[in-house]
N, C-alpha and C. Protein backbone atom coordinates (compact mmCIF):
# COMPACT_ATOMS: atom_id res chain seq x y z
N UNK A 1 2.37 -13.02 2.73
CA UNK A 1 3.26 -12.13 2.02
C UNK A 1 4.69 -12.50 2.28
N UNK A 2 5.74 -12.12 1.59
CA UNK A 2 7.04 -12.09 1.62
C UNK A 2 7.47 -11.33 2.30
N UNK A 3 8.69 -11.22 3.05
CA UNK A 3 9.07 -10.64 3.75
C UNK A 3 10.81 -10.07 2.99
N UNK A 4 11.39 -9.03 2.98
CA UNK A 4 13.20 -9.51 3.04
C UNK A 4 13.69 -8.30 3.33
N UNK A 5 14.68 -8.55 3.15
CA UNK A 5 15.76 -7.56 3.77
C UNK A 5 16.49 -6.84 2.98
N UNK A 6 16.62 -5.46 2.59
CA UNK A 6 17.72 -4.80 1.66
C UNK A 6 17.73 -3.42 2.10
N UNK A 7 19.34 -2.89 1.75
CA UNK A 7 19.41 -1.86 2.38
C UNK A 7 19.07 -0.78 1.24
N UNK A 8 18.10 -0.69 0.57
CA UNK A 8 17.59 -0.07 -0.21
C UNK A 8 15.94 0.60 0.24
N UNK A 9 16.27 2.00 0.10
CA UNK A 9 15.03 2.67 1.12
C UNK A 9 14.14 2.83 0.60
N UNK A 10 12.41 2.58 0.52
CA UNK A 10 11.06 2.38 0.27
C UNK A 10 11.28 3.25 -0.53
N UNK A 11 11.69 4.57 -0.60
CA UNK A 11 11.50 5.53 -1.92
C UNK A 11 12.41 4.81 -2.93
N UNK A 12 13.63 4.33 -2.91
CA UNK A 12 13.67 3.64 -4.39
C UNK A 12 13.36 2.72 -4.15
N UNK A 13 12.70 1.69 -3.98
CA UNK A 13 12.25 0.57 -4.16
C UNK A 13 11.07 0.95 -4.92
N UNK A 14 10.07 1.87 -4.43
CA UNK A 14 9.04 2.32 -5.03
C UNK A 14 9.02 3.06 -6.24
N UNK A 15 10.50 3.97 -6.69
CA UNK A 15 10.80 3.95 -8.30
C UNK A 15 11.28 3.05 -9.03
N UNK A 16 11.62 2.10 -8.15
CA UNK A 16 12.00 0.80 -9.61
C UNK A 16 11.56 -0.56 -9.15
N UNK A 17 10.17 -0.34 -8.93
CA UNK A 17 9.70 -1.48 -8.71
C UNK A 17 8.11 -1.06 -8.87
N UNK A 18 6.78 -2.11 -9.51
CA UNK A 18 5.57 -1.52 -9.47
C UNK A 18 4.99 -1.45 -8.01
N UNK A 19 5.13 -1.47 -7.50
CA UNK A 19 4.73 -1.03 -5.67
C UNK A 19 4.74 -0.02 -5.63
N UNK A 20 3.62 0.05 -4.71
CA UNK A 20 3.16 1.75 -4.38
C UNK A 20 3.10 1.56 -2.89
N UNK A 21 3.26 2.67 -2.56
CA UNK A 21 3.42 3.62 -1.56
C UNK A 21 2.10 3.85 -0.76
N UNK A 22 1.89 3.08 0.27
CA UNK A 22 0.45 3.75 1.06
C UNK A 22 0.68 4.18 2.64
N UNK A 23 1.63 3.94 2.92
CA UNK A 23 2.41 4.09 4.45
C UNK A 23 3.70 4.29 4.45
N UNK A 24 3.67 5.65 5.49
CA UNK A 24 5.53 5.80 5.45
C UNK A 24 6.33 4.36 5.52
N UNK A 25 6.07 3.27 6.02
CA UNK A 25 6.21 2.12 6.66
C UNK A 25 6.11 0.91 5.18
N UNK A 26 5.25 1.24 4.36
CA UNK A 26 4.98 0.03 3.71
C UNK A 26 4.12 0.34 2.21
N UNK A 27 4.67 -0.57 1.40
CA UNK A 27 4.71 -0.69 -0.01
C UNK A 27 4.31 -1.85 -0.23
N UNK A 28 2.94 -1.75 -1.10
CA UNK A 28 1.69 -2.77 -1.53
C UNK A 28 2.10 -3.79 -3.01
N UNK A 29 1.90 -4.21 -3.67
CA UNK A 29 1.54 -4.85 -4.90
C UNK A 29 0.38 -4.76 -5.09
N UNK A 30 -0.58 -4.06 -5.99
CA UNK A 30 -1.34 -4.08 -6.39
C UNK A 30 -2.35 -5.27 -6.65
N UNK A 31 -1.67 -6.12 -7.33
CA UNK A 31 -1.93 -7.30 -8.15
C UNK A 31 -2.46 -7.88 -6.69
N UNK A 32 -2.14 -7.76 -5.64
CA UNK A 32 -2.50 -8.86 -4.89
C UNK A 32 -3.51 -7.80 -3.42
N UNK A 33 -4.05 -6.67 -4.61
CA UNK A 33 -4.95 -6.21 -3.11
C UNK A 33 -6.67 -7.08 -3.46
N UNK A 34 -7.12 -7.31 -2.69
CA UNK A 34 -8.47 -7.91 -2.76
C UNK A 34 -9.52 -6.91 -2.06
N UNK A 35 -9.52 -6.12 -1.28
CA UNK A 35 -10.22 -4.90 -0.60
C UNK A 35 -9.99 -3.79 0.12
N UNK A 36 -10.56 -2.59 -0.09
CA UNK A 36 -10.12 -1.28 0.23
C UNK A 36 -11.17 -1.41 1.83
N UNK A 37 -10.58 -0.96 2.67
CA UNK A 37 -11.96 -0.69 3.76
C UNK A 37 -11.62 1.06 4.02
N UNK A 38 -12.55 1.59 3.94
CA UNK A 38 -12.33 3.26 3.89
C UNK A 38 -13.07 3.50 5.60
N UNK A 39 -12.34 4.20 6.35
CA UNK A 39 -12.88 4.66 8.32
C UNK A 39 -13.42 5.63 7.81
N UNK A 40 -14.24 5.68 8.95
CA UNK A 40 -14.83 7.05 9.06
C UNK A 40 -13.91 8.34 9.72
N UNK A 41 -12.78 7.96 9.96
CA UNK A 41 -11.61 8.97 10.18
C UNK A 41 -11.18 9.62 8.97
N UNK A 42 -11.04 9.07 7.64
CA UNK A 42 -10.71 9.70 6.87
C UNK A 42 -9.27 8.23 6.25
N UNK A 43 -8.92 7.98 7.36
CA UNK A 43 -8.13 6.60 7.20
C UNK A 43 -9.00 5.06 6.55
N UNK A 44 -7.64 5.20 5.55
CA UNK A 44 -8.37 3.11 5.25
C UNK A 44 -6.95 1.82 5.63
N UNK A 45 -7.64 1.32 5.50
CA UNK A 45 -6.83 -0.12 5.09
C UNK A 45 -7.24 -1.33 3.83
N UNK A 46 -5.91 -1.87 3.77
CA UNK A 46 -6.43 -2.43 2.47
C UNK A 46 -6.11 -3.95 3.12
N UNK A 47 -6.91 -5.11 2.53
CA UNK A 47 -6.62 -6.51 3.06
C UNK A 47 -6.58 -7.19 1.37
N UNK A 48 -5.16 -7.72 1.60
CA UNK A 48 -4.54 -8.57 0.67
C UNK A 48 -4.71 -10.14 0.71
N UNK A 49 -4.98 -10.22 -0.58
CA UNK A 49 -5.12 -11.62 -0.96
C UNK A 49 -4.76 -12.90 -0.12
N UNK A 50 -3.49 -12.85 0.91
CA UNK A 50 -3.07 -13.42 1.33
C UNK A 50 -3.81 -13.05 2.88
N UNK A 51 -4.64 -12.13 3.27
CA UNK A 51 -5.64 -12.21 4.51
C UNK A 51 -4.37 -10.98 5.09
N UNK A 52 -3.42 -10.27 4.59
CA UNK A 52 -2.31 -9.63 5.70
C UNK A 52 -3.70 -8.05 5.25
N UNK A 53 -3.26 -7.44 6.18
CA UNK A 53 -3.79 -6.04 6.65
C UNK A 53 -3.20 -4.85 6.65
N UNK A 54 -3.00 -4.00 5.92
CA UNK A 54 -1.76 -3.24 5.53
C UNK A 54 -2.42 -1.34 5.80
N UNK A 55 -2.11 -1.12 6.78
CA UNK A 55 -2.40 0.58 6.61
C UNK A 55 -2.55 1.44 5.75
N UNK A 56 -3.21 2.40 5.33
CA UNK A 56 -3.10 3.10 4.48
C UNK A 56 -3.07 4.61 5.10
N UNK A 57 -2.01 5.57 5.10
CA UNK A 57 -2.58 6.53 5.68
C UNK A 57 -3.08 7.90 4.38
N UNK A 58 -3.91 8.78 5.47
CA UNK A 58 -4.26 10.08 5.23
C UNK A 58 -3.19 10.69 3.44
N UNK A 59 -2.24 10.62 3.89
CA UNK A 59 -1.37 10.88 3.35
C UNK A 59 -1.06 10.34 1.76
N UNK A 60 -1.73 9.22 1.49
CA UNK A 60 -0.84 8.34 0.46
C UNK A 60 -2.17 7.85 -0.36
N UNK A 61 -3.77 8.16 0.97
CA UNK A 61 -4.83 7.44 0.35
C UNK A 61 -5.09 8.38 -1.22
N UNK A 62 -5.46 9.06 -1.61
CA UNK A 62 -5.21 10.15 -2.68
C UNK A 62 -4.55 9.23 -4.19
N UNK A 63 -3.08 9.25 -3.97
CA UNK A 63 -2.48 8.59 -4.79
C UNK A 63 -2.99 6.90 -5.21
N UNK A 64 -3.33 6.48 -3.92
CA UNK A 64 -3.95 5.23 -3.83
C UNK A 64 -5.02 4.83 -5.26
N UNK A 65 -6.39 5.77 -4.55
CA UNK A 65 -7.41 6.04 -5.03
C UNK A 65 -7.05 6.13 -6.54
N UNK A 66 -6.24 7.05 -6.76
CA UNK A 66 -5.71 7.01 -8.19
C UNK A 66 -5.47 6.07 -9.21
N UNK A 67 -4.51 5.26 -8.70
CA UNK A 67 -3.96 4.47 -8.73
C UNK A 67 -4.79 2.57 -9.45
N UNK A 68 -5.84 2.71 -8.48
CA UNK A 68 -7.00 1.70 -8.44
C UNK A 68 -8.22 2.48 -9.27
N UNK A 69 -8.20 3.57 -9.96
CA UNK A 69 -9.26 4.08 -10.61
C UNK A 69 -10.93 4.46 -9.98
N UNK A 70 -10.08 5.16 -9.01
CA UNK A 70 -11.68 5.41 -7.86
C UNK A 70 -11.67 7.02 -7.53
């Protein structure tokens, strides 16, 4: 994945950009998720195309789910 730097905060980045929101912390591309893993906590994670591992919390899985048509 890419990495960068802007002083522009995850909530607008996430209105003007297609990235979504799955962690207070971090904003996905869709296009490049390859698998959902759902815990038995109630928590998932999703692993991207590129093998990175990205949190999903409690919080955001909902919209997620939505989102991916599940």
């Amino acid at each position: 994945g890419k990495e960068g730097f802007t002083e522009l905060t995850l909530r607008t980045l996430e209105s003007r950009t297609p990235l979504l929101r799955c962690h207070r912390q971090y904003l996905v591309n869709l296009a490049h998720l390859q698998e959902i893993r759902l815990e038995d906590n109630g928590q998932a994670e999703l692993i991207l195309r590129n093998g990175l591992t990205v949190p999903v919390s409690r919080r955001y899985l909902k919209s997620l789910k939505e989102a991916i048509g599940l």
